[in-house]
N, C-alpha and C. Protein backbone atom coordinates (compact mmCIF):
# COMPACT_ATOMS: atom_id res chain seq x y z
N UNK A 1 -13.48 -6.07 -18.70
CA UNK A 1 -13.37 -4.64 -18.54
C UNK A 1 -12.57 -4.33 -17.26
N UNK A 2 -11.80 -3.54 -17.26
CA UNK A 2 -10.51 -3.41 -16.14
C UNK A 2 -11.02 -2.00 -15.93
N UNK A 3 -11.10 -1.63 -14.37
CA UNK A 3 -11.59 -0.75 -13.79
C UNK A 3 -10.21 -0.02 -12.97
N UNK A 4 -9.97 1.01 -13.24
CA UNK A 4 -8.90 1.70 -12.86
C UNK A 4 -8.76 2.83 -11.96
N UNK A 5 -8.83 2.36 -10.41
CA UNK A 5 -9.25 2.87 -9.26
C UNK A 5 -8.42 4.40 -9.22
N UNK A 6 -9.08 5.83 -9.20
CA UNK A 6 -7.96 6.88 -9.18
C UNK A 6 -7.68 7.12 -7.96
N UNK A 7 -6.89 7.23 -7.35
CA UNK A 7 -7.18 7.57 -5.68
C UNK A 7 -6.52 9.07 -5.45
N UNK A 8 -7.08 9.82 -4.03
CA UNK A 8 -6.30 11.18 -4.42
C UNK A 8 -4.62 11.00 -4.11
N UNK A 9 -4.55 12.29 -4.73
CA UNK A 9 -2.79 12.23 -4.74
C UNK A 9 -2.36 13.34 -3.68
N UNK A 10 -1.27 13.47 -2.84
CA UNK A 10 -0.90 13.92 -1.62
C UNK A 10 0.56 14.82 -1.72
N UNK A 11 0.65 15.63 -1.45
CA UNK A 11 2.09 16.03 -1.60
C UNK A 11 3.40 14.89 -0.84
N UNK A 12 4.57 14.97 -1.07
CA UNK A 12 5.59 14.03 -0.24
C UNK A 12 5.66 14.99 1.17
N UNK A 13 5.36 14.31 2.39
CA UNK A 13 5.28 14.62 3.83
C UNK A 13 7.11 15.06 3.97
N UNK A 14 7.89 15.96 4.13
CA UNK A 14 9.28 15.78 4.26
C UNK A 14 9.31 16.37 6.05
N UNK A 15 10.50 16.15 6.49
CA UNK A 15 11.13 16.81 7.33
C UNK A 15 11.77 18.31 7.01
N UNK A 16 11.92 19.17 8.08
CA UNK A 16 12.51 20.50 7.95
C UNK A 16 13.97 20.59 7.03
N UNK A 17 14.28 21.62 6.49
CA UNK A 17 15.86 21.04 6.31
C UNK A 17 15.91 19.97 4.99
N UNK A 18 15.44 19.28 4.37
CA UNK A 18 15.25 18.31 3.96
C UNK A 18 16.18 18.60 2.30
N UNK A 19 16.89 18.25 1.93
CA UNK A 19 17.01 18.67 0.61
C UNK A 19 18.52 19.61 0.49
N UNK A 20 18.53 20.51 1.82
CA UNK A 20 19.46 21.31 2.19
C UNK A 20 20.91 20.95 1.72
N UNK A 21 21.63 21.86 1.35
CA UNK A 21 22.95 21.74 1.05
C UNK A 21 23.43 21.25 2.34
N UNK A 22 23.47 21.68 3.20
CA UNK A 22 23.88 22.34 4.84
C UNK A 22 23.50 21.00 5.33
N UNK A 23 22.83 20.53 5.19
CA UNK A 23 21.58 19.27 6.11
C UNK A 23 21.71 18.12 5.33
N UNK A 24 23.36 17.44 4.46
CA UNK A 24 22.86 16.15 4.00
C UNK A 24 23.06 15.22 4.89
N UNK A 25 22.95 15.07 5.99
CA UNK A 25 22.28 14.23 7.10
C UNK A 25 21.06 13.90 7.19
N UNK A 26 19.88 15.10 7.18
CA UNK A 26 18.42 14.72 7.32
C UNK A 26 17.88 13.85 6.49
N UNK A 27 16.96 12.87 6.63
CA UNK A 27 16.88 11.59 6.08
C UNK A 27 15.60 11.99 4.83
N UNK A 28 15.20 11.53 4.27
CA UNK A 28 13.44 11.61 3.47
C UNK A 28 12.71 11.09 4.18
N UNK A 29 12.21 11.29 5.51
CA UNK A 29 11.12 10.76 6.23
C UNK A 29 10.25 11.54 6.76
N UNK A 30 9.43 11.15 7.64
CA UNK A 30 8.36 12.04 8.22
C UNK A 30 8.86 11.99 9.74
N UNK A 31 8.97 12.85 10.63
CA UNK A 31 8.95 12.91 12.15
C UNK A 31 8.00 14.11 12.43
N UNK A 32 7.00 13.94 13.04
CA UNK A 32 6.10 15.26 13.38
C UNK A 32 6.67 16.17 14.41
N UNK A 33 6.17 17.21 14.09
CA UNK A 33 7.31 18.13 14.59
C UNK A 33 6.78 18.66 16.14
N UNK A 34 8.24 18.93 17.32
CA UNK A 34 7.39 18.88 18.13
C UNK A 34 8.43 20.54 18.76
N UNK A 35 9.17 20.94 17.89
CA UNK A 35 9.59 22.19 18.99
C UNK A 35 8.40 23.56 18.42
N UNK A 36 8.70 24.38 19.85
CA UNK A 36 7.91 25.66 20.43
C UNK A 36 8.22 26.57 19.54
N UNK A 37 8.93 26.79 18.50
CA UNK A 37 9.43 27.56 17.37
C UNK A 37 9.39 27.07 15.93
N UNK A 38 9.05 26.16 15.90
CA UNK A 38 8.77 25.30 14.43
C UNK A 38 8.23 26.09 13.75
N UNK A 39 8.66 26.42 12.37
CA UNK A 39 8.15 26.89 11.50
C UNK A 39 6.75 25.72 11.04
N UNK A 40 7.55 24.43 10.49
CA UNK A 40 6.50 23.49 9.67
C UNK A 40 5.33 23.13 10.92
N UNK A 41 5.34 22.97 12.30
CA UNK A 41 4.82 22.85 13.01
C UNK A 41 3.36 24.12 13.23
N UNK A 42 3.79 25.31 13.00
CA UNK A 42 3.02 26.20 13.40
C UNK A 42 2.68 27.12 11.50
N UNK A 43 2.42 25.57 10.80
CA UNK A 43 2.26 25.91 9.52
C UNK A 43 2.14 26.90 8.75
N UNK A 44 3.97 27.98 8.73
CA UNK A 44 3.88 28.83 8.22
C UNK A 44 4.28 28.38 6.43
N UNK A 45 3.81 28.88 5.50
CA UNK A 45 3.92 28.80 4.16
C UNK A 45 5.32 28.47 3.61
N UNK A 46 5.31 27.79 3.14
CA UNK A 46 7.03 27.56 1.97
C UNK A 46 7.68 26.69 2.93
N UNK A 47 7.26 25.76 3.92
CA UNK A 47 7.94 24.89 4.76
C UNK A 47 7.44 23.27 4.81
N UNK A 48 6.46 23.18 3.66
CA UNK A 48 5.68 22.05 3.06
C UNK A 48 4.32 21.39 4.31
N UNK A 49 4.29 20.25 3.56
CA UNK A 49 2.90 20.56 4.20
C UNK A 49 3.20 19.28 5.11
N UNK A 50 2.07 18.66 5.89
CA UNK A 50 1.97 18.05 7.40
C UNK A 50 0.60 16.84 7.22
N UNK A 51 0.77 15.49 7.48
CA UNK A 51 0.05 14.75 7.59
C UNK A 51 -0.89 15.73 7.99
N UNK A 52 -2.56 15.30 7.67
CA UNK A 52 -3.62 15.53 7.86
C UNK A 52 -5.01 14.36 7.74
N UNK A 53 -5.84 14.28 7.87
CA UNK A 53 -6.85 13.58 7.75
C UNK A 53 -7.72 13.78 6.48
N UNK A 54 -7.59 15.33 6.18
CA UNK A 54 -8.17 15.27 4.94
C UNK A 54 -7.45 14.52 3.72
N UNK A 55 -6.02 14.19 3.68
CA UNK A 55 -5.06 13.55 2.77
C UNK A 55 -5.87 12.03 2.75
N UNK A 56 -7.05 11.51 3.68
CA UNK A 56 -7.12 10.20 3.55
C UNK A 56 -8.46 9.91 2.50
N UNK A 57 -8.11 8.59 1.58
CA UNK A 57 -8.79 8.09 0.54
C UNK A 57 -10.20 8.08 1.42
N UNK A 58 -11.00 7.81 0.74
CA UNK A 58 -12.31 6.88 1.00
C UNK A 58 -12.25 5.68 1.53
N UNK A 59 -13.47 5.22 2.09
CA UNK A 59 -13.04 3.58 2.60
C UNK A 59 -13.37 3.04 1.51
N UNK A 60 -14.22 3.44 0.10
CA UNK A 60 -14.20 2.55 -0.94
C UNK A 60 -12.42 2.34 -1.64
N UNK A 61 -12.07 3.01 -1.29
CA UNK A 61 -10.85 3.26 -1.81
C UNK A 61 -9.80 2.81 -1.09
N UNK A 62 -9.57 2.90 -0.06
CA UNK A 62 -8.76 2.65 1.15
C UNK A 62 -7.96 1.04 0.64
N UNK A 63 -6.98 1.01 0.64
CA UNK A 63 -6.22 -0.53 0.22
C UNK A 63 -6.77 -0.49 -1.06
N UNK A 64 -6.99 -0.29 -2.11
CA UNK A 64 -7.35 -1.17 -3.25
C UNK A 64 -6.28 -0.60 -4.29
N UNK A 65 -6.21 -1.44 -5.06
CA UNK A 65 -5.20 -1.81 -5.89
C UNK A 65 -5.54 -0.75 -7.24
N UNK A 66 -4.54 -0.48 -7.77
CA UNK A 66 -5.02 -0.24 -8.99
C UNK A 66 -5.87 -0.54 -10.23
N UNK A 67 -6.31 -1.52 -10.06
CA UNK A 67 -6.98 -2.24 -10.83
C UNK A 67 -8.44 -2.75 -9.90
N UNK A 68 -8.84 -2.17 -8.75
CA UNK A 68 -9.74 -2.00 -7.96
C UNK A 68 -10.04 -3.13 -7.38
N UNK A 69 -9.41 -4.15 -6.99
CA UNK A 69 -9.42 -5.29 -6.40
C UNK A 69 -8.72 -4.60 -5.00
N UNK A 70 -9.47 -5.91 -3.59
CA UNK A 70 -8.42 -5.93 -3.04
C UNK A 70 -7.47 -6.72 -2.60
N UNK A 71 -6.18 -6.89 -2.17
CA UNK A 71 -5.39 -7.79 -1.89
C UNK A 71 -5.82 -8.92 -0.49
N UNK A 72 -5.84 -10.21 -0.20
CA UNK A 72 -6.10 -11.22 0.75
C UNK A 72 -4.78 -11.73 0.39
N UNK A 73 -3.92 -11.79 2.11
CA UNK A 73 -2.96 -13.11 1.88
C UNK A 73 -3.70 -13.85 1.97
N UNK A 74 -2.70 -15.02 1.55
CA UNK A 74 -2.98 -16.43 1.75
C UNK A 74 -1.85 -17.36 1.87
N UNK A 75 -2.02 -18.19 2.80
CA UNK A 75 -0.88 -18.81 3.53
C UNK A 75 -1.58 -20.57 3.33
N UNK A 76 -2.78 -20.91 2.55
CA UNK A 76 -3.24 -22.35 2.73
C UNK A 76 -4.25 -22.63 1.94
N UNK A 77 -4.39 -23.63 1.12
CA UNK A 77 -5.29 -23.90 0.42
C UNK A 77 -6.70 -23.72 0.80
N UNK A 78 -6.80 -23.47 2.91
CA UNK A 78 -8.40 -23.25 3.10
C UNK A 78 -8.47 -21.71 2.58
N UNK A 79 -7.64 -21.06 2.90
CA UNK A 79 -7.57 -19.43 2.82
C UNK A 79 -7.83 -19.33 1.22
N UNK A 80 -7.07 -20.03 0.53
CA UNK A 80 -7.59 -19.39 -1.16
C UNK A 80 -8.68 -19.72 -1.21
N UNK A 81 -9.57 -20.87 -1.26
CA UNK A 81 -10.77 -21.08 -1.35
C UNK A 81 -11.84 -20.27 -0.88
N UNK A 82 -11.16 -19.83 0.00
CA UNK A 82 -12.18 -18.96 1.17
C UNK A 82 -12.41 -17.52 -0.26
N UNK A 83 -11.50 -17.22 -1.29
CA UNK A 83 -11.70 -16.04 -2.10
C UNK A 83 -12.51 -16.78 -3.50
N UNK A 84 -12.87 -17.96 -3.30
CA UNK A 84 -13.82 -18.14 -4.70
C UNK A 84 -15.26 -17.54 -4.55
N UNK A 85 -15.75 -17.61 -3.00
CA UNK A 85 -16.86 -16.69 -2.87
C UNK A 85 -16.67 -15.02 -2.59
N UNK A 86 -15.63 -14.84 -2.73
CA UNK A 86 -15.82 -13.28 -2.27
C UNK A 86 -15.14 -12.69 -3.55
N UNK A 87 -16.09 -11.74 -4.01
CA UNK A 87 -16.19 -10.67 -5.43
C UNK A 87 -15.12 -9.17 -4.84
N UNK A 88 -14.65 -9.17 -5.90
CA UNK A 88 -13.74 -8.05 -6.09
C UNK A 88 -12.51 -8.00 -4.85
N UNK A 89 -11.97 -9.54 -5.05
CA UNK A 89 -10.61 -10.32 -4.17
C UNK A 89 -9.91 -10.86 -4.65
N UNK A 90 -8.26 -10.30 -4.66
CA UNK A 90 -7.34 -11.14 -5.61
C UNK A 90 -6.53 -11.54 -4.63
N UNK A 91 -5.87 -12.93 -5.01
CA UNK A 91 -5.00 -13.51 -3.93
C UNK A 91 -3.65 -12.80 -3.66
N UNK A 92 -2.53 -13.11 -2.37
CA UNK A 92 -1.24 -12.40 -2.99
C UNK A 92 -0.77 -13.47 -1.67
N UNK A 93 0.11 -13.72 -2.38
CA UNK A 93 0.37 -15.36 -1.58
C UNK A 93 1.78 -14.43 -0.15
N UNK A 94 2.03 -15.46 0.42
CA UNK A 94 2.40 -15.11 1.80
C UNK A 94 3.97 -15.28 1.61
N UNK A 95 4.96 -14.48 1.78
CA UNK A 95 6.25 -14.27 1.86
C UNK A 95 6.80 -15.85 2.10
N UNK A 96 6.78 -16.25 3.25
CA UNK A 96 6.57 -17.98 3.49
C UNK A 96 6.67 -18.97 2.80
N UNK A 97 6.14 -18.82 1.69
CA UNK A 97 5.19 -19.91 0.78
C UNK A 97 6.94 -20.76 0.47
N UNK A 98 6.30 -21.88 0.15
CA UNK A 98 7.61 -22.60 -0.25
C UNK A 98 7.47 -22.81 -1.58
N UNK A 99 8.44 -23.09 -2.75
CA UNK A 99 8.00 -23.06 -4.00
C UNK A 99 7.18 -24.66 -4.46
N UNK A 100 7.39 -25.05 -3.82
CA UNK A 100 6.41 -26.26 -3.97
C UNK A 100 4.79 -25.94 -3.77
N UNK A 101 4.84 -25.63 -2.90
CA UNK A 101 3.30 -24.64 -1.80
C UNK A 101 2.73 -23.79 -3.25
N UNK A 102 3.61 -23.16 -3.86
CA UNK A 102 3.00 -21.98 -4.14
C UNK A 102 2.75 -22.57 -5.67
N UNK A 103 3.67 -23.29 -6.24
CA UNK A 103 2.71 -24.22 -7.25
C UNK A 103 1.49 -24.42 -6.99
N UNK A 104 1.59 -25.70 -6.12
CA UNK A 104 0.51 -26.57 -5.93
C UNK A 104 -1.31 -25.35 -5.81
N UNK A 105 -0.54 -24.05 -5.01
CA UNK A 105 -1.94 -23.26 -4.64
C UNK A 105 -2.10 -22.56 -6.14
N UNK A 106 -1.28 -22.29 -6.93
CA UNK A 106 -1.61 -21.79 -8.29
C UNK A 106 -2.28 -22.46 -9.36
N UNK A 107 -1.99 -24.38 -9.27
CA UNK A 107 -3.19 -24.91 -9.81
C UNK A 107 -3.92 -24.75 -9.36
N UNK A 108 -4.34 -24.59 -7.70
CA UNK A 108 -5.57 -24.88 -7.33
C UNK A 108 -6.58 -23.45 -7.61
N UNK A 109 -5.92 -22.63 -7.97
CA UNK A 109 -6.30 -20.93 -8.41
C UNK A 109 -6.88 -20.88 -9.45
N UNK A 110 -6.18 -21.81 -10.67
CA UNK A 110 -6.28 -21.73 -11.84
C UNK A 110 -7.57 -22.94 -12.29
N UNK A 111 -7.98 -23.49 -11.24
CA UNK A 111 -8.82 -24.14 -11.56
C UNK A 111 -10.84 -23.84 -11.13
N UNK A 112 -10.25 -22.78 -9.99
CA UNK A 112 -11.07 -22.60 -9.10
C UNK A 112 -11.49 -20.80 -9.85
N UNK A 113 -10.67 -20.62 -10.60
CA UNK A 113 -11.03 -19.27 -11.07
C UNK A 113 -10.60 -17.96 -10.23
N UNK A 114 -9.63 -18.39 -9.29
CA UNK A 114 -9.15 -17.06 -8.62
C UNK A 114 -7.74 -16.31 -8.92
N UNK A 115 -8.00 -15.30 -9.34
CA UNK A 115 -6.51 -14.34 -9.88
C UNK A 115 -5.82 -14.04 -8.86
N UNK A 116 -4.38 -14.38 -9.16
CA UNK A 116 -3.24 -14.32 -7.97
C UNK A 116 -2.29 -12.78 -8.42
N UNK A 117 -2.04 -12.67 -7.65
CA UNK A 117 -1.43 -10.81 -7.97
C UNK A 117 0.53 -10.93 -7.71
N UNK A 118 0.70 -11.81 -7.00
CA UNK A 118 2.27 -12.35 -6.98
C UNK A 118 2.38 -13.87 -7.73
N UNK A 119 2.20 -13.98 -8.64
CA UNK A 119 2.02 -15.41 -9.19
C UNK A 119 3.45 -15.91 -9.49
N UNK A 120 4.50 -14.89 -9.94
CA UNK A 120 5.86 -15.24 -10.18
C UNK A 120 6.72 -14.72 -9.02
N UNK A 121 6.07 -14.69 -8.33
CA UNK A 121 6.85 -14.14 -7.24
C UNK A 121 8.92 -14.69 -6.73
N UNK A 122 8.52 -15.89 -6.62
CA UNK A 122 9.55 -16.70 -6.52
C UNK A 122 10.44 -17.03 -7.62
């Protein structure tokens, strides 16, 4: 049974200007706003909205995957092992890994019963 974590959804954080005919310079990012006349700063309406704290998940929620696991690198055969005792942990192997490495830790996954989340990575 596959459990399908919903988490809340947030508007896109933009910069002022953003989108503008006038302004295709301004990037799609976030910079918090810091001048004495800011519209988005002094949150007047129709100028989008502004990181907040209420935008943040739950800590049940916080990192977890869609499929409600959460992600552990792993960089060594002690580190995967270390996830045969721990429930609701999927592996996601380490940028690093050499393709030899990352064989060898995928039998040892496949034997030990632990689900890898980058398994074709390479």
């Amino acid at each position: 049974m596959i459990i399908m974590v919903e988490k809340k959804r947030h508007p896109k954080f933009r910069v002022p200007n953003y989108g503008a005919k006038s302004m295709k310079r301004v990037p799609a990012r976030w910079r918090k706003q810091r001048g004495t006349d800011n519209k988005l700063r002094i949150e007047k309406s129709g100028y989008g909205a502004t990181p907040k704290i209420g935008y943040k998940n739950p800590n049940a929620l916080r990192f977890a995957r869609p499929d409600g696991l959460r992600g552990v690198l792993v960089h060594n055969e002690s580190e995967l092992l270390a996830l045969q005792k721990a429930e609701g942990r999927i592996a996601i192997f380490a940028h690093g890994l050499s393709s030899r490495k990352r064989v060898l830790l995928q039998k040892l996954a496949d034997s030990n019963g632990i689900k890898i989340a980058n398994r074709s990575g390479r």
